[in-house]
Protein backbone atom coordinates (compact mmCIF):
# COMPACT_ATOMS: atom_id res chain seq x y z
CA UNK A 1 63.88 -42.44 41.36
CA UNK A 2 60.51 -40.57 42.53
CA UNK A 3 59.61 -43.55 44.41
CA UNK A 4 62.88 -43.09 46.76
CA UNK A 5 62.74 -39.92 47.26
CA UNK A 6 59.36 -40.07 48.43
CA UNK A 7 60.69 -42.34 50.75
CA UNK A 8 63.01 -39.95 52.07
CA UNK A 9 60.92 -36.79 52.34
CA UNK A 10 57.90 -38.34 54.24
CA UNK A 11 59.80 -41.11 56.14
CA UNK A 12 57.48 -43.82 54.95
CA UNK A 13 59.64 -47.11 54.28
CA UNK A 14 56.57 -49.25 52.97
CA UNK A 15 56.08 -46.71 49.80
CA UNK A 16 56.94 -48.92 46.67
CA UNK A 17 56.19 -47.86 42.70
CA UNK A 18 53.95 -49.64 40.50
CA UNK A 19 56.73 -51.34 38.48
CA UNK A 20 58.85 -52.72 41.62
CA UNK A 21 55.99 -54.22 43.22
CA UNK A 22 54.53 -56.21 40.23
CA UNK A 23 57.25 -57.27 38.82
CA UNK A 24 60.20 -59.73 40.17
CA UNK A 25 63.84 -58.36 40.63
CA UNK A 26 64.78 -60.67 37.72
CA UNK A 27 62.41 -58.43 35.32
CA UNK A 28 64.00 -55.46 36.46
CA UNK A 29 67.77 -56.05 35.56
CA UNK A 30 69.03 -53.65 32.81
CA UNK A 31 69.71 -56.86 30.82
CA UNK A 32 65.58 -57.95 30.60
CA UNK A 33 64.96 -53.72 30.15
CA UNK A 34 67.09 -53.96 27.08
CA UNK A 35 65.32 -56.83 25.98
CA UNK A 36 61.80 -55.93 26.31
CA UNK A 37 62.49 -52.45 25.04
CA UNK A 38 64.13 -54.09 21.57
CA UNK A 39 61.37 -56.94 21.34
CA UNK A 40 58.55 -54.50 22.06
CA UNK A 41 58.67 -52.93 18.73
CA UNK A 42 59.16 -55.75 16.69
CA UNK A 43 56.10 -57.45 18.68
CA UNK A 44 53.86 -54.79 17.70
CA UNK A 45 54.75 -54.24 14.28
CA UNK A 46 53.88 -57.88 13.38
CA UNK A 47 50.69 -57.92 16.01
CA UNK A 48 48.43 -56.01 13.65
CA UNK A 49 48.65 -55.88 9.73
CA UNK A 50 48.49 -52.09 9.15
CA UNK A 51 51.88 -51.99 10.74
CA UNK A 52 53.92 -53.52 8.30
CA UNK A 53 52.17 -52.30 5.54
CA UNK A 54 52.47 -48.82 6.66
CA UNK A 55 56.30 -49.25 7.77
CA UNK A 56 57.14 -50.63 3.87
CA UNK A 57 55.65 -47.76 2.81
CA UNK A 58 57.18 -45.40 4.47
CA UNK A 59 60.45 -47.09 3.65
CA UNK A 60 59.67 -46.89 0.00
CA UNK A 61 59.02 -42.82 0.91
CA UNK A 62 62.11 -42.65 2.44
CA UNK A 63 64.16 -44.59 -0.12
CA UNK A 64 62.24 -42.02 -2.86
CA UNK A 65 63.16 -38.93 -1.35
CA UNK A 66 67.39 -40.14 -0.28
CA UNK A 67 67.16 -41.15 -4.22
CA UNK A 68 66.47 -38.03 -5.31
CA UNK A 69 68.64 -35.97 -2.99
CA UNK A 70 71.24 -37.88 -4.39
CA UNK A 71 70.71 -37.67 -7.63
CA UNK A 72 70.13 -34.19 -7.95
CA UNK A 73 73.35 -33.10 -7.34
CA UNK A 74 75.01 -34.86 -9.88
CA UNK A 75 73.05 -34.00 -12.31
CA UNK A 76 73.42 -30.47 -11.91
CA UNK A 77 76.75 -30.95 -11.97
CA UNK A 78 77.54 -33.31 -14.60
CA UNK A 79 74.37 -31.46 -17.08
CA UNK A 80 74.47 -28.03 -16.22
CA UNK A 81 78.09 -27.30 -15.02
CA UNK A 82 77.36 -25.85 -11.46
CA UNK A 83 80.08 -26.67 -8.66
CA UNK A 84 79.21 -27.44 -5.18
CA UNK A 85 80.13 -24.56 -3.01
């Protein structure tokens, strides 16, 4: 951590960082991490409506373009003969 090895290079044992001295040691188990970091997402997709719209959208994108990546393979090998190499 930048915070500790601060510590060690200039001797100073009152340096803290920004995030342990606002927050309790609670918040800052790998357990609450994990948890803010996967609610975070969800939060702010639903916090403003562009979001969602924009993330079904690009789903439907995404679905169009894995369709037809799919697809064309078989048909150029069931309609015009080719074989996969």
């Amino acid at each position: 951590m930048k915070t500790e090895n601060l510590r060690k290079e200039t001797g100073r044992t009152d340096l803290r960082s920004a995030y342990d001295v606002s927050k309790s040691p609670k918040e800052l188990s790998a357990s609450a991490i994990l948890a803010t970091g996967i609610a975070r997402p969800f939060r702010m997709v639903f916090s403003s409506p562009i979001l969602p719209i924009l993330a079904i959208y690009i789903s439907f994108l995404f679905s169009l373009v894995f369709l037809i990546f799919t697809t064309v393979t078989g048909v150029y090998i069931k309609q015009y003969g080719w074989e996969p190499e």
